[in-house]
C-alpha atoms as a PDB file:
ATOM      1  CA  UNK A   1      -1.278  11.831  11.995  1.00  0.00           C
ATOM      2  CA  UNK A   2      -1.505  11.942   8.162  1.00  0.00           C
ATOM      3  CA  UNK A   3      -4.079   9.070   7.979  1.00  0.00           C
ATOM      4  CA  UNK A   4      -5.708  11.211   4.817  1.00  0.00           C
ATOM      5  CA  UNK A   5      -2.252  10.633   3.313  1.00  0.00           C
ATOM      6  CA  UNK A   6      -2.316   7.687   1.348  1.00  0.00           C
ATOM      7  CA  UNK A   7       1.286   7.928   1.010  1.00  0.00           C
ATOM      8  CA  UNK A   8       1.793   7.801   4.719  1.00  0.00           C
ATOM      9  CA  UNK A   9       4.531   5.418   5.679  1.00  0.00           C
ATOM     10  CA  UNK A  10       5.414   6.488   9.221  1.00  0.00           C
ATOM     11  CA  UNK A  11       4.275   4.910  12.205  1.00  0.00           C
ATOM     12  CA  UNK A  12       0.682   5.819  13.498  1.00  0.00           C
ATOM     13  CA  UNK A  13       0.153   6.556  16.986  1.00  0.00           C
ATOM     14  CA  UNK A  14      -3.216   6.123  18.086  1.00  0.00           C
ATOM     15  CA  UNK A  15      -4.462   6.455  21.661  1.00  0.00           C
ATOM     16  CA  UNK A  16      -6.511   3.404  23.350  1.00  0.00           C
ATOM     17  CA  UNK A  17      -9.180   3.265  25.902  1.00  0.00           C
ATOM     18  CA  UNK A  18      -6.915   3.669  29.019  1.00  0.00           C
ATOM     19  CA  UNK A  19      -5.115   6.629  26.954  1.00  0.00           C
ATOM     20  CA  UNK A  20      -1.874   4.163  26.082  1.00  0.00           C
ATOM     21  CA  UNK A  21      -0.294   4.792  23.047  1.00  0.00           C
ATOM     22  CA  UNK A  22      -0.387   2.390  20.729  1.00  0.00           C
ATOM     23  CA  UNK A  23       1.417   2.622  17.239  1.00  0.00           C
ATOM     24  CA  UNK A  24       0.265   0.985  13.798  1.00  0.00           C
ATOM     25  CA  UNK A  25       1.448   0.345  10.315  1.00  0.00           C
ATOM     26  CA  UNK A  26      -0.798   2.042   7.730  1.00  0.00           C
ATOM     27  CA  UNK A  27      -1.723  -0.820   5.103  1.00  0.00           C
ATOM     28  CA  UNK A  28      -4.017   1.002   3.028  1.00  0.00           C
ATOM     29  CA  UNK A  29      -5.744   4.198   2.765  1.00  0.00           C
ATOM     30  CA  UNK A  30      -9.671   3.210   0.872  1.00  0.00           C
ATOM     31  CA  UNK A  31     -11.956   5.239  -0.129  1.00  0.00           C
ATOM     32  CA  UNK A  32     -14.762   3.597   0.336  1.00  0.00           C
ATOM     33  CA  UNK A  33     -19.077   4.589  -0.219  1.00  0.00           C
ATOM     34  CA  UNK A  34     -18.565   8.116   0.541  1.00  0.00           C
ATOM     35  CA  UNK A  35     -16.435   7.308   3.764  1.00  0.00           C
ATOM     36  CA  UNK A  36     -12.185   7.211   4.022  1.00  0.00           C
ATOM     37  CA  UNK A  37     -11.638   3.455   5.977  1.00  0.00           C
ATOM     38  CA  UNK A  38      -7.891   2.815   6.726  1.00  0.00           C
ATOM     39  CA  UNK A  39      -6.067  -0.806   7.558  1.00  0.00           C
ATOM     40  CA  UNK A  40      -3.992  -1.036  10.391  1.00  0.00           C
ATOM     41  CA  UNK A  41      -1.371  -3.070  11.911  1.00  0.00           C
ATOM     42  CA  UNK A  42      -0.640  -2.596  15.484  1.00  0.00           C
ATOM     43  CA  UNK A  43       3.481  -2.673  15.525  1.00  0.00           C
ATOM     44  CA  UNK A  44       3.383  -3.681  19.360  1.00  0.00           C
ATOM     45  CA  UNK A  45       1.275  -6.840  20.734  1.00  0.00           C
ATOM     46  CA  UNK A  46      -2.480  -5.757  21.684  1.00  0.00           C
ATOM     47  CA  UNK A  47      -4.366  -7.804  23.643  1.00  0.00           C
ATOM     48  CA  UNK A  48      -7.270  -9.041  21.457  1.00  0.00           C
ATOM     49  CA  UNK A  49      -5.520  -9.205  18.147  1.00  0.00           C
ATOM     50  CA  UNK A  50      -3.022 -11.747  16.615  1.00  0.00           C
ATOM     51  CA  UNK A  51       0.286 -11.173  15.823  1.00  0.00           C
ATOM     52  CA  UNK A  52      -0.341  -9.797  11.924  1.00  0.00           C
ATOM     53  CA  UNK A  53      -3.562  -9.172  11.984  1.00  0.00           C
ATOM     54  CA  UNK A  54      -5.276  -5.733  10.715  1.00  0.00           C
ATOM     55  CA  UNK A  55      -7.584  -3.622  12.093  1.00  0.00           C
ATOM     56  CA  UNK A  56     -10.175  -1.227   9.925  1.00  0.00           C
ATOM     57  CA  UNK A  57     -11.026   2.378  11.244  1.00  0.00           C
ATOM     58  CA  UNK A  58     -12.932   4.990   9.447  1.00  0.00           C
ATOM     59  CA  UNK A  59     -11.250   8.141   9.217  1.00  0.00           C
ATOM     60  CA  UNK A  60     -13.357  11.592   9.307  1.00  0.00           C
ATOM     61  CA  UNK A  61     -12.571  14.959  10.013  1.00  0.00           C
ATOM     62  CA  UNK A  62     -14.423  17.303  12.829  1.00  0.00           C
ATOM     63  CA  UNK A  63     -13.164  20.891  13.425  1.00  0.00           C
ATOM     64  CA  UNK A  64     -10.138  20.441  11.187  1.00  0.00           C
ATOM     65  CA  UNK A  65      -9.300  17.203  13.402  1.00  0.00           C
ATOM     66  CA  UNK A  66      -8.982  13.701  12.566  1.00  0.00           C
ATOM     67  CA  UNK A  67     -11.308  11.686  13.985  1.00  0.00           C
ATOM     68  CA  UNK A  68     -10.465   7.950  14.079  1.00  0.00           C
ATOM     69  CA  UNK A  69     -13.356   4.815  15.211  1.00  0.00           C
ATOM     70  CA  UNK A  70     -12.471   1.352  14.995  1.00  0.00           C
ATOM     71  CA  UNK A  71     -15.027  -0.017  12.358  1.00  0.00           C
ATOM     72  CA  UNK A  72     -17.283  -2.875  14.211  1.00  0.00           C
ATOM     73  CA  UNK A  73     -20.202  -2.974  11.180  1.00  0.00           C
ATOM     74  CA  UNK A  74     -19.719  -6.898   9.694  1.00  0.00           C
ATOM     75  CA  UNK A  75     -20.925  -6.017   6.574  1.00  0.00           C
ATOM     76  CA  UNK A  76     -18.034  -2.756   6.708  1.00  0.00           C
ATOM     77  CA  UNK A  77     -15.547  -4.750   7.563  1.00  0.00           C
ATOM     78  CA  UNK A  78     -16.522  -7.648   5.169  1.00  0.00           C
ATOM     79  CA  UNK A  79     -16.783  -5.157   1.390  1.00  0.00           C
ATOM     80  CA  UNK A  80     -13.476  -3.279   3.732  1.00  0.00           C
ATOM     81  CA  UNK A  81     -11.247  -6.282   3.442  1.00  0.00           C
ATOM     82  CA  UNK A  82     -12.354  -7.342  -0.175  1.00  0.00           C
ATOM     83  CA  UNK A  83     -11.283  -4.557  -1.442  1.00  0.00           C
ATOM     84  CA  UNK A  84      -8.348  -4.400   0.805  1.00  0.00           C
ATOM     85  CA  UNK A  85      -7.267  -8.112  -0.582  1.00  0.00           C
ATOM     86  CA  UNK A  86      -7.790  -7.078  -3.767  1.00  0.00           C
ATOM     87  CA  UNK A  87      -5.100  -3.985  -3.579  1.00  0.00           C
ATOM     88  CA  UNK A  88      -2.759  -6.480  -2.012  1.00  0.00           C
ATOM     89  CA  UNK A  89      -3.093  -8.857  -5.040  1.00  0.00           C
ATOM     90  CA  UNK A  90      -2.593  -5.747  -7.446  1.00  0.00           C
ATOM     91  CA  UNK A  91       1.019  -5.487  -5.445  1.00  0.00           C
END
């Protein structure tokens, strides 16, 4: 999946609650309090989220696997997309 690839450019293919496919843009790989968070961009339309809008999921690793949870914590997702904005400005 390469989501511990910061450098990853190619589409991400995650799998959704009915097992659909569903593939993302990688925005930004963060380290982030001891935890790897990741920004993505669903590249098809997904019912709950507008057209451009990200999504945050911490990334861990379990029996050599990536594991991947969408990231519902407020405060996460709040210090997540600070420091995401910031790396955007940097660009």
């Amino acid at each position: 999946m390469g989501l511990f690839d910061k450098f990853n450019y190619e589409p991400v293919v995650l799998y959704n609650q009915n097992g659909e496919p569903v593939s993302f843009k990688q925005e930004a790989h963060m380290p982030m309090d001891g935890h790897i968070y990741v920004v993505l961009t669903p590249l098809e339309k997904m019912e709950g989220v507008n057209h451009g809008e990200c999504l945050i999921y911490e990334v861990t690793q379990e029996n050599g696997q990536e594991i991947v949870t969408i990231v519902e914590d407020a405060g996460i997702i709040s210090k997540a997309t600070s420091m995401y904005q910031l790396l955007v400005d940097e660009d």
